[in-house]
Each structure stands twice: as structure tokens, then as C-alpha cells.
N, C-alpha and C. Protein backbone atom coordinates (compact mmCIF):
# COMPACT_ATOMS: atom_id res chain seq x y z
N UNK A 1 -10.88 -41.57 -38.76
CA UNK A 1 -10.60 -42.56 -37.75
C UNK A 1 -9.99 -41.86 -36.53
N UNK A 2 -10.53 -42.25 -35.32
CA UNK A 2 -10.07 -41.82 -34.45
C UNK A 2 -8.35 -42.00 -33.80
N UNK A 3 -7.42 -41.27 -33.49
CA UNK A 3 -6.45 -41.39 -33.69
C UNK A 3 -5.86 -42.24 -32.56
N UNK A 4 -6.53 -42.38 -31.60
CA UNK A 4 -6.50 -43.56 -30.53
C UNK A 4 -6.48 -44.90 -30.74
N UNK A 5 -7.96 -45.17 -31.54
CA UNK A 5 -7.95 -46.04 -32.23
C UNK A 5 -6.88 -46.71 -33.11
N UNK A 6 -6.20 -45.74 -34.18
CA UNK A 6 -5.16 -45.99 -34.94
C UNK A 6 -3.69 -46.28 -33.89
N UNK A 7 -3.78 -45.48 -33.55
CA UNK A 7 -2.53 -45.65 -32.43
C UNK A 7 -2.40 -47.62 -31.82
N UNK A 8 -3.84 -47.62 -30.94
CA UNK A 8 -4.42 -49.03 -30.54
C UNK A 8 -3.75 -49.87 -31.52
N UNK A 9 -4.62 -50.12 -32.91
CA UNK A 9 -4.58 -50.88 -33.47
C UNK A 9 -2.90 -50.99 -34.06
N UNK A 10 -2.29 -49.77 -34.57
CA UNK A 10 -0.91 -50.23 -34.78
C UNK A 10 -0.02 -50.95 -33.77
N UNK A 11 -0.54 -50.58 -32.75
CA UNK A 11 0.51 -51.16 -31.65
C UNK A 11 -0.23 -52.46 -31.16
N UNK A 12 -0.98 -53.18 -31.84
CA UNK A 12 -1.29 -54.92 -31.60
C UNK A 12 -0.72 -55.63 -32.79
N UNK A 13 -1.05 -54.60 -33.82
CA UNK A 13 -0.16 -55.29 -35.36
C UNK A 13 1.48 -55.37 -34.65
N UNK A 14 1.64 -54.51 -34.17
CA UNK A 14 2.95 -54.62 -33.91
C UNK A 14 3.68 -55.97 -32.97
N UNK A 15 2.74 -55.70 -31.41
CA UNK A 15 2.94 -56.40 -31.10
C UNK A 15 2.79 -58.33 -31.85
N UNK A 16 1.70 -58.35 -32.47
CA UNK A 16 1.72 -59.50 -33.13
C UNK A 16 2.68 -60.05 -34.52
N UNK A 17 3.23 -58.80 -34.73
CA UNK A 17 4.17 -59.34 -36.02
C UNK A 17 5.86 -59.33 -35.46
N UNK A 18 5.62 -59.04 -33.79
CA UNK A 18 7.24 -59.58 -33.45
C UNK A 18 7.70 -61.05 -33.19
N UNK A 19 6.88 -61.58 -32.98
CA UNK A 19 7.05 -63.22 -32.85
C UNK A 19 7.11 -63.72 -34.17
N UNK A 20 6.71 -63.58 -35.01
CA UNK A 20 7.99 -63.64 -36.08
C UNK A 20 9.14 -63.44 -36.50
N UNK A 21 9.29 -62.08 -36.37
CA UNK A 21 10.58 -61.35 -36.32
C UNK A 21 11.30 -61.96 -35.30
N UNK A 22 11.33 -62.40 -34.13
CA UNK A 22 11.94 -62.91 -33.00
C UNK A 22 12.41 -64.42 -34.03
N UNK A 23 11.42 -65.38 -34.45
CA UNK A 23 11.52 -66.51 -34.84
C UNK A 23 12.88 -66.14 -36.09
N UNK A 24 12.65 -65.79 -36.50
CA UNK A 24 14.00 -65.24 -37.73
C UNK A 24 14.93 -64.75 -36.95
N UNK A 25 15.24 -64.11 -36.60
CA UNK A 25 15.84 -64.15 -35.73
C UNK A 25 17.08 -64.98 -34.66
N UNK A 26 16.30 -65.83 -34.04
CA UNK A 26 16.55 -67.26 -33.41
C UNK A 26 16.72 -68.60 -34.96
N UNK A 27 17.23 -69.37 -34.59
CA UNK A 27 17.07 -70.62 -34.86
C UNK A 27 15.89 -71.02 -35.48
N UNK A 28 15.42 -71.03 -36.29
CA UNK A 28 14.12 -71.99 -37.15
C UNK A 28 13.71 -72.88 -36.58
N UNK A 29 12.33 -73.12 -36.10
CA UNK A 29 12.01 -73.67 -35.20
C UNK A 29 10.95 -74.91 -36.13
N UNK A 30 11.04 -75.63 -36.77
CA UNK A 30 10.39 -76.25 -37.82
C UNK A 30 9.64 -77.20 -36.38
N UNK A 31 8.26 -77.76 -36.80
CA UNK A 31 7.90 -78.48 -36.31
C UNK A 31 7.51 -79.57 -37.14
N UNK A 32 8.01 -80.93 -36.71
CA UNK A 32 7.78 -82.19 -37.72
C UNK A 32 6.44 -83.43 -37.01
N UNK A 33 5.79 -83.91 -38.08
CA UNK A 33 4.71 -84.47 -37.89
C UNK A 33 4.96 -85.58 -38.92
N UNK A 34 4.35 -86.45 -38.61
CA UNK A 34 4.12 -88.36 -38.76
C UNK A 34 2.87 -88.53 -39.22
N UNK A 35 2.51 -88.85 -40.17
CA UNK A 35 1.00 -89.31 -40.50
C UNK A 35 0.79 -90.85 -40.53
N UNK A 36 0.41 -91.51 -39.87
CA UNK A 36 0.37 -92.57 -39.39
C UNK A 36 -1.29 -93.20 -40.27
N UNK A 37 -1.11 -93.90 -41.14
CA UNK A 37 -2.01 -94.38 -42.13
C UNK A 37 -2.17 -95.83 -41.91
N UNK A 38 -3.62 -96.02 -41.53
CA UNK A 38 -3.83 -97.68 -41.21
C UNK A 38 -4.72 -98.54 -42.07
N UNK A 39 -4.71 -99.39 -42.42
CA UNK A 39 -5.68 -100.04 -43.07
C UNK A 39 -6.45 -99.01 -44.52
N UNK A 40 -5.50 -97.74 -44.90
CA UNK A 40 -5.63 -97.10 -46.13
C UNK A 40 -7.12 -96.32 -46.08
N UNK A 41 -7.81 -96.26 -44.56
CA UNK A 41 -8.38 -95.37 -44.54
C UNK A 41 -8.33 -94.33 -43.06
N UNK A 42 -8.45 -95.03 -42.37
CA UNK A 42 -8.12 -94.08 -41.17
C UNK A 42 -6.96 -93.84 -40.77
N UNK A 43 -6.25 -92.82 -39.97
CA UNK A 43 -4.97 -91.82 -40.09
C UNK A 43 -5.15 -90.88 -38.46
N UNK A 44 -3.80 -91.21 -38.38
CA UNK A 44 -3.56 -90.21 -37.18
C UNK A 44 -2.34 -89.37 -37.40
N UNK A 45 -2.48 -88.27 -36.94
CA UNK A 45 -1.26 -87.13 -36.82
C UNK A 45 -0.89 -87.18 -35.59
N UNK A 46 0.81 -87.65 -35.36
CA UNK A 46 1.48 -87.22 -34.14
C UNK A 46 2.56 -86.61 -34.77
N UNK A 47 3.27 -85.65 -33.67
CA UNK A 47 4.13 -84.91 -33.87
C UNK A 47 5.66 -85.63 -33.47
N UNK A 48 6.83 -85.70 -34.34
CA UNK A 48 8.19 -85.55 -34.04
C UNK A 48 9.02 -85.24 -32.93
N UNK A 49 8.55 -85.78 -31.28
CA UNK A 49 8.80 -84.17 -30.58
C UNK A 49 10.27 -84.87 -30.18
N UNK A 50 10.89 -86.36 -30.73
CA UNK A 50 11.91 -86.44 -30.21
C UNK A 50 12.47 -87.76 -31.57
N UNK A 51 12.98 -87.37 -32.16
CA UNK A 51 13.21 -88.19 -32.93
C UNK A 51 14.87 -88.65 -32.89
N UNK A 52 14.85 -90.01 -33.54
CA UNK A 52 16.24 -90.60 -33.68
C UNK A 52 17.43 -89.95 -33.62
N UNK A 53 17.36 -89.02 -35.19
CA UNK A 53 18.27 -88.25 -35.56
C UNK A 53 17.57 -86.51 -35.88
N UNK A 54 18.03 -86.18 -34.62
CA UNK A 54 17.63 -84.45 -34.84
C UNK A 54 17.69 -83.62 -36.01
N UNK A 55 18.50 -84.50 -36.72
CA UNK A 55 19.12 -83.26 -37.65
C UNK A 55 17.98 -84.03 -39.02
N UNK A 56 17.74 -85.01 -39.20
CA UNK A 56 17.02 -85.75 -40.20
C UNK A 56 16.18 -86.51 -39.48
N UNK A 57 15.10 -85.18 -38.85
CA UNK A 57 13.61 -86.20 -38.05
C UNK A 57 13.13 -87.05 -38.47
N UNK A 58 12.38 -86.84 -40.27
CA UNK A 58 11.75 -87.80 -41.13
C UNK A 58 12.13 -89.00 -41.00
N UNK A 59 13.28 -89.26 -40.84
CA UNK A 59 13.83 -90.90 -40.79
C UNK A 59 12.90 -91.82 -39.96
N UNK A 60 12.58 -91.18 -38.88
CA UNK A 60 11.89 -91.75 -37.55
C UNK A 60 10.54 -91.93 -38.13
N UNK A 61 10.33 -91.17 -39.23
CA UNK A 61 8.30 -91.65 -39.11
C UNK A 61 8.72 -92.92 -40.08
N UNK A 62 8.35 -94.25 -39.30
CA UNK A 62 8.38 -95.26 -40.19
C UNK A 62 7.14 -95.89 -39.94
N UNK A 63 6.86 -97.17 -40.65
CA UNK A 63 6.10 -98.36 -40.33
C UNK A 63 5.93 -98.97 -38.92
N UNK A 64 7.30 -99.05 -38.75
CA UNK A 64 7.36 -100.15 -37.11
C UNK A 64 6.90 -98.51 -36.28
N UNK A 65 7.53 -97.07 -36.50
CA UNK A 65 7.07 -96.49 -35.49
C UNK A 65 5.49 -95.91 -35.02
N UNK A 66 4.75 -96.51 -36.45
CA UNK A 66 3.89 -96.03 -36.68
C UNK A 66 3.35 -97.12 -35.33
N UNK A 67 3.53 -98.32 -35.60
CA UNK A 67 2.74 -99.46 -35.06
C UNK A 67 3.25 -99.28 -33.16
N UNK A 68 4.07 -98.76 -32.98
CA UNK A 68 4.98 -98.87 -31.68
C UNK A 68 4.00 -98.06 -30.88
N UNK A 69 3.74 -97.14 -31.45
CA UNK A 69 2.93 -96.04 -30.76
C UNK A 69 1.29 -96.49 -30.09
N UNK A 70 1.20 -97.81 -30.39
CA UNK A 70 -0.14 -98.37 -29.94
C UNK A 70 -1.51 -97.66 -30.39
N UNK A 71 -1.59 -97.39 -31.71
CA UNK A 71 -2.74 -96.39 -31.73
C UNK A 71 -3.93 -97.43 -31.76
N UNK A 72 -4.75 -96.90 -31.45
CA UNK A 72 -5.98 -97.61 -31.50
C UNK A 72 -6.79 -98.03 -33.54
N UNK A 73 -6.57 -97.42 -34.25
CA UNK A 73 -6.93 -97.34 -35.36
C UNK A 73 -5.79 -98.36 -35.91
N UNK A 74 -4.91 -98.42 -35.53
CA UNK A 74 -3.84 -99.69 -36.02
C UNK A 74 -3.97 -100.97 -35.41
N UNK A 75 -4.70 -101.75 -34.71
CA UNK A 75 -5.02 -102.73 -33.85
C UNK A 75 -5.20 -103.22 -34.87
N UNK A 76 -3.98 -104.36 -34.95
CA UNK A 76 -4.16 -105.91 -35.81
C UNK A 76 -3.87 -105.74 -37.20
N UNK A 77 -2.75 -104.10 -36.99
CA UNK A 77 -2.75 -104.07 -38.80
C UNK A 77 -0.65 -104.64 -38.33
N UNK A 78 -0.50 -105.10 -40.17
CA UNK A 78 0.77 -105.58 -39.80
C UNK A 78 1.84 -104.83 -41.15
N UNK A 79 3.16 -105.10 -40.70
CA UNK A 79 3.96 -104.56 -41.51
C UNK A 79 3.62 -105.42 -42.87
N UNK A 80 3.70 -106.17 -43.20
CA UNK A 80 3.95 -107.03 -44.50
C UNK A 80 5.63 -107.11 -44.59
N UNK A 81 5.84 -107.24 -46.41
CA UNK A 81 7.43 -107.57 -46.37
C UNK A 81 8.31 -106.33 -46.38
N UNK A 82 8.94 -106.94 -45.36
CA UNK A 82 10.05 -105.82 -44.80
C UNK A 82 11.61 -105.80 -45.14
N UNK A 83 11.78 -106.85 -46.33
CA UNK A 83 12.77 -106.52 -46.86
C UNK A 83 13.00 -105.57 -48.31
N UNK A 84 14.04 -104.80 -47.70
CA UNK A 84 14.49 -103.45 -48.37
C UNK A 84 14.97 -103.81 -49.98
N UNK A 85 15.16 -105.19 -50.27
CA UNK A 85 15.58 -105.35 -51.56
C UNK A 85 14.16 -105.82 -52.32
N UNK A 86 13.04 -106.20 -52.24
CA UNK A 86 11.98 -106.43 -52.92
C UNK A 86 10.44 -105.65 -52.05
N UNK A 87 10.73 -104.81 -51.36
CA UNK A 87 9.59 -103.95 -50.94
C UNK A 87 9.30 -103.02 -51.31
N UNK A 88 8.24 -102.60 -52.09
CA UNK A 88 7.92 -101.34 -52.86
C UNK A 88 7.81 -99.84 -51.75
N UNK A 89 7.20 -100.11 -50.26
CA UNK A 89 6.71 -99.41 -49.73
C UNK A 89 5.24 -99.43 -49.23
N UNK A 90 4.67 -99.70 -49.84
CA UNK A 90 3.09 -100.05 -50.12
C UNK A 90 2.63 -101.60 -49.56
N UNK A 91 3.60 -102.20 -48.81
CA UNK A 91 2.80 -103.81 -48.51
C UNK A 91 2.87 -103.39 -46.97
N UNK A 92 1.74 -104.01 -46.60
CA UNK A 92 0.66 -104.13 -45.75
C UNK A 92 0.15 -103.17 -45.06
N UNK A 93 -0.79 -102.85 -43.80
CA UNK A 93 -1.87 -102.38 -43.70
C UNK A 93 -1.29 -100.47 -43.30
N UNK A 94 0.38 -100.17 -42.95
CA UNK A 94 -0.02 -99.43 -42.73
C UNK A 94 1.39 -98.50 -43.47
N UNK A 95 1.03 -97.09 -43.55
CA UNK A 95 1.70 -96.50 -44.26
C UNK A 95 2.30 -95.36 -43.52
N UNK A 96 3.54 -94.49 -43.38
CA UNK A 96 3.77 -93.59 -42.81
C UNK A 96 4.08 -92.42 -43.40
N UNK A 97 4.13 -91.30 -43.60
CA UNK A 97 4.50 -90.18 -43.95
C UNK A 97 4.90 -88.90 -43.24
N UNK A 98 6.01 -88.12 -43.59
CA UNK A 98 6.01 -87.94 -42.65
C UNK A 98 5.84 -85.46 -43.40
N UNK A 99 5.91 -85.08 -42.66
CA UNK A 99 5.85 -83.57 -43.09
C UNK A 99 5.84 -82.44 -42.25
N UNK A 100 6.23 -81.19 -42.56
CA UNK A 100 6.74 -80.13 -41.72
C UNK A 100 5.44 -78.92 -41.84
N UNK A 101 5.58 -78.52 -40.17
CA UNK A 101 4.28 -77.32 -40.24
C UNK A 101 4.90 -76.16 -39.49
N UNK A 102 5.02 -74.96 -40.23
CA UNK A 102 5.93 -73.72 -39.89
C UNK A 102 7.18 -74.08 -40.26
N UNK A 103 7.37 -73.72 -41.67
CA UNK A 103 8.78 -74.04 -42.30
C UNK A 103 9.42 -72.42 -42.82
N UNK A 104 10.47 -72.38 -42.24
CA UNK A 104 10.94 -70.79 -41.92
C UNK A 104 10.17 -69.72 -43.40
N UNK A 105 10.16 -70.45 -44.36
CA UNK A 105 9.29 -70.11 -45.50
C UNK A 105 8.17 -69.50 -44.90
N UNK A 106 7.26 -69.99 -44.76
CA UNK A 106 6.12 -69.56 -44.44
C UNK A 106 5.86 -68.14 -43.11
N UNK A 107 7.09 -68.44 -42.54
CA UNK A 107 7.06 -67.64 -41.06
C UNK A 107 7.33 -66.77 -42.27
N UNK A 108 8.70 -66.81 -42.68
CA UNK A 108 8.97 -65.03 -43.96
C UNK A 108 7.93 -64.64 -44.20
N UNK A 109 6.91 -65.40 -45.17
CA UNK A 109 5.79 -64.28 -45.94
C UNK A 109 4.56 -64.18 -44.88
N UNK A 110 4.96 -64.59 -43.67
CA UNK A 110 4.10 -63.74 -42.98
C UNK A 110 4.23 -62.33 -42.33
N UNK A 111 5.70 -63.06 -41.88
CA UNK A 111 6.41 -61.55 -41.53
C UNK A 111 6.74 -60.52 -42.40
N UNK A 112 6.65 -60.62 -43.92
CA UNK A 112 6.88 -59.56 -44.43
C UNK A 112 5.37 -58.84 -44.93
N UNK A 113 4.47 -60.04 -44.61
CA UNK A 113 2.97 -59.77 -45.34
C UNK A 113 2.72 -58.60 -44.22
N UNK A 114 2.61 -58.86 -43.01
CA UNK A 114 2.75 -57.69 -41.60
C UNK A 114 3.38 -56.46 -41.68
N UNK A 115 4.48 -57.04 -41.87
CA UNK A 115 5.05 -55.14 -42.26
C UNK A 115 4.88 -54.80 -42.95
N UNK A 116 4.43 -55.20 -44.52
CA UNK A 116 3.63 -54.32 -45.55
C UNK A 116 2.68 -53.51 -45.20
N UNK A 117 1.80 -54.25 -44.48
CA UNK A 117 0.46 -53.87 -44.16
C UNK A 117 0.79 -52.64 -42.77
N UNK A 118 1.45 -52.94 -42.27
CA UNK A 118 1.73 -51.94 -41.21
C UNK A 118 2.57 -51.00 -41.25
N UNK A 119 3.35 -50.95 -42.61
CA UNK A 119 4.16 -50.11 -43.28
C UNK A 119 2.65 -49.14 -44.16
N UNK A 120 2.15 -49.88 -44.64
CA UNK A 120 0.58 -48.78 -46.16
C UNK A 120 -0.23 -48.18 -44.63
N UNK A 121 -0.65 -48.98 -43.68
CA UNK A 121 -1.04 -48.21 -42.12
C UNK A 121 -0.49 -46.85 -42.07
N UNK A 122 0.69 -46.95 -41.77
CA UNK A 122 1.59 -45.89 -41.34
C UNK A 122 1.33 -45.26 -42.09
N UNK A 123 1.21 -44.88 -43.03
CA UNK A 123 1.76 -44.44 -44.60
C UNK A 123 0.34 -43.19 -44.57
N UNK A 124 -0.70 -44.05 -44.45
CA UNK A 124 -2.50 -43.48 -44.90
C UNK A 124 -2.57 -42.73 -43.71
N UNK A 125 -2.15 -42.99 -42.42
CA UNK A 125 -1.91 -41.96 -41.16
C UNK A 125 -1.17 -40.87 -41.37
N UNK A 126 0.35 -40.84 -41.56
CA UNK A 126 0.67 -39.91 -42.08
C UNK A 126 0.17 -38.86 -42.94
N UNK A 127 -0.51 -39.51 -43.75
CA UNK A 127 -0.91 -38.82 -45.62
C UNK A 127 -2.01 -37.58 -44.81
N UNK A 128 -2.99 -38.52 -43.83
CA UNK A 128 -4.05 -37.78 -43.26
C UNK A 128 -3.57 -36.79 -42.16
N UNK A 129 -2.72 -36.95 -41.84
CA UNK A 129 -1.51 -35.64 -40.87
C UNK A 129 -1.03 -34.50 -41.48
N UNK A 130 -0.63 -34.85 -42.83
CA UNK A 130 -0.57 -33.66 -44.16
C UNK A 130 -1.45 -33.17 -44.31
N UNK A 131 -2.52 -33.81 -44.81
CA UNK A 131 -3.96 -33.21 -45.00
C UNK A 131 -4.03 -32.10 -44.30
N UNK A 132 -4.17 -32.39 -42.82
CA UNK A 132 -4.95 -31.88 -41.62
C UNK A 132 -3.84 -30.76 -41.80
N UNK A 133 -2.41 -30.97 -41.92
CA UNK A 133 -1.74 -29.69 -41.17
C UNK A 133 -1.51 -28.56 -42.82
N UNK A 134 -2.22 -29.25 -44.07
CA UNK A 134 -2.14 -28.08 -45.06
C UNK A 134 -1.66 -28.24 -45.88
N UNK A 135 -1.07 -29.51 -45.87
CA UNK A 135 0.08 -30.21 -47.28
C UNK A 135 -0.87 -31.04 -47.74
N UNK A 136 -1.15 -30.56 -49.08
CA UNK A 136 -1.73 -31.62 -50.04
C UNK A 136 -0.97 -32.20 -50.85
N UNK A 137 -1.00 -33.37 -50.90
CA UNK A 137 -0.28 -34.83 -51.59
C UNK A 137 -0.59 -35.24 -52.81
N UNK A 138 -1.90 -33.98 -53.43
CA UNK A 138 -1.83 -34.55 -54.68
C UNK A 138 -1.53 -33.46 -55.66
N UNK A 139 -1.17 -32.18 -55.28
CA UNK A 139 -0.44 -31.14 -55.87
C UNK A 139 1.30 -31.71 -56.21
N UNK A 140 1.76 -30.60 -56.96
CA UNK A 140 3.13 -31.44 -57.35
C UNK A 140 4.00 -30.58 -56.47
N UNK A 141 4.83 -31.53 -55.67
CA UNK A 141 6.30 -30.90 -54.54
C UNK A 141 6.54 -29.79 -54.77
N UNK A 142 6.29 -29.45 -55.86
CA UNK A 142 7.08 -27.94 -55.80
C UNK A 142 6.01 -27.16 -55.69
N UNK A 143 4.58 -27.30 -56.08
CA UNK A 143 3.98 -26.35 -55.44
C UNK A 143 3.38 -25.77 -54.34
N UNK A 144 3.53 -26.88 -53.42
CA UNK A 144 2.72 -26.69 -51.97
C UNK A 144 3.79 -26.41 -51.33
N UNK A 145 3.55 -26.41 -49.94
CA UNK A 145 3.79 -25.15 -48.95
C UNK A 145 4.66 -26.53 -48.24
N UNK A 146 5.95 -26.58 -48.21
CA UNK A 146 7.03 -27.21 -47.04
C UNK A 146 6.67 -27.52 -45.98
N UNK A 147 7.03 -28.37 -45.08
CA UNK A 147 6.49 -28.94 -43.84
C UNK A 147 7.29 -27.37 -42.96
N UNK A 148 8.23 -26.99 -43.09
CA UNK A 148 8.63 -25.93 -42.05
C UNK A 148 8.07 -24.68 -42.72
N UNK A 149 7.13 -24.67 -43.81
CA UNK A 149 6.86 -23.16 -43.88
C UNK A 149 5.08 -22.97 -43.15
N UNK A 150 4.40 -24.22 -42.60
CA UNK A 150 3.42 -24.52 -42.18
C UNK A 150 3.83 -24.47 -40.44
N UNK A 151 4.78 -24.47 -40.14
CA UNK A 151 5.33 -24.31 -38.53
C UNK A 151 5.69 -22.82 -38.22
N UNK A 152 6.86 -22.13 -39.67
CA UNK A 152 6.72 -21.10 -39.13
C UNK A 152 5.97 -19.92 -39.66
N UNK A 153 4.93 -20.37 -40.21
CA UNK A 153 4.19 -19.08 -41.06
C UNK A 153 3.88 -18.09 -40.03
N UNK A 154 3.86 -17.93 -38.76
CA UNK A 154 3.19 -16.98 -37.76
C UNK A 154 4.66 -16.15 -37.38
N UNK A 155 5.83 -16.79 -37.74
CA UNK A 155 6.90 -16.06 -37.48
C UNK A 155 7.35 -15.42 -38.83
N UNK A 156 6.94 -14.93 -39.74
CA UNK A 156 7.53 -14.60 -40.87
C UNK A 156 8.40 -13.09 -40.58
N UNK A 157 9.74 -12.85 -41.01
CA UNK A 157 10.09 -11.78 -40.46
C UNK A 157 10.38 -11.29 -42.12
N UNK A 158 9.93 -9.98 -42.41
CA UNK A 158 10.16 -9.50 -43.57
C UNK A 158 10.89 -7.99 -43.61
């Protein structure tokens, strides 16, 4: 492989696996979403981008907010019974749910899936730098030739 190439390509892995690292970093940036369920077959996804209580978004994806939002797929659907002491959840046409996309979880095993991979990169570059300069890697340490006895073999003073 051309060593340009390698060079190139490590340094886009790189650049692309710091916006993770940045995200860990910073504050967890969870993004929350509403599934807005009408008449038990058609469904819309909106996003959380300002909810009630910041700290407990989910609260906000309800029934009434589902309907507030004017969606077109909810036209003429209704809450049913809305009291909290005999309502299962499940009466009338529409249902809400609510769920998280990029949950600091997922950012981790990406960010560590990246530096693996750009850690075994590094690694197979190197190995092929030994090669080239005379150190073989599959002889045992003690028998091959030191990284400084390959620099100064032209100076040997005896």
C-alpha cells in the first residue's frame, strides 16, 4: 500500500472518530423522539426538541400532545377515557411512545469500535516499517537485530 494513501486514509479515520470523542467529552447529547400512533396503523416520528421537563423529556410524548400537533394522519381520531384511575392506556384512536436515538451507549462502542480499528491500522503499518527496515516479527526478540543496531550498523567501531 502506498504510504500516502495510508497516511490519507488514517488521517480521515481520525478525523471522523473525533466527534465522538468530543461528544464524551461534553455533555451527552441524547436526542428524544415521540412516536405518534393513530388509528393503530399509521405513525409519525417527531422529535422532543423542547419538552415540559428537560430533565424527564418522555413525560411530554403524550396522547393530548400527540393530537396538539395537528398531524394530518390523526384527523378525527380521539382520546377516549382519560381518567387515570380506570384507563389502561390503550382506549382510543391514538397511542404515544416515546424513545431515544444516540444514547451515550451507543456513541461509546462507536468510539471505541474506531480506535480499535485505527489502533490494528497503525499496528499493520508499523509491522510493514520493520519488515522494510530488517526486523522480522516473526523470529523470537532475542534473535533479530534491535531497532538501533539497524541505524548504526555503518558505524560499527571495533
Amino acid at each position: 500500500m502506498d504510504p500516502t494513501r495510508l497516511i490519507r486514509f488514517l488521517f480521515i479515520t481520525l478525523v471522523f472518530s473525533i466527534a465522538p470523542v468530543e461528544a464524551a467529552m461534553n455533555k451527552w447529547e441524547v436526542t428524544n423522539f415521540c412516536k405518534c400512533i393513530c388509528f393503530s396503523a399509521n405513525y409519525t416520528i417527531l422529535s422532543l426538541n423542547t419538552p415540559d421537563n428537560p430533565s424527564k423529556p418522555c413525560l411530554s410524548c403524550t396522547k393530548q400532545w400527540c393530537l396538539n400537533q395537528n398531524l394530518p394522519i390523526c384527523a378525527g381520531a380521539s382520546l377516549g377515557d382519560t381518567d387515570p384511575d380506570t384507563a389502561t392506556g390503550l382506549e382510543g384512536d391514538v397511542e404515544a411512545r416515546c424513545f431515544q436515538r444516540d444514547s451515550p451507549r451507543d456513541q461509546l462502542v462507536v468510539t471505541l469500535f474506531l480506535l480499535t480499528i485505527l489502533g490494528l491500522l497503525l499496528g499493520v503499518s508499523i509491522k510493514n516499517r520493520m519488515l522494510k527496515a530488517g526486523l522480522d516479527s516473526s523470529t523470537a526478540w532475542s534473535a533479530s537485530r534491535r531497532w538501533w543496531e539497524v541505524h548504526t550498523a555503518p558505524f560499527r567501531f571495533e
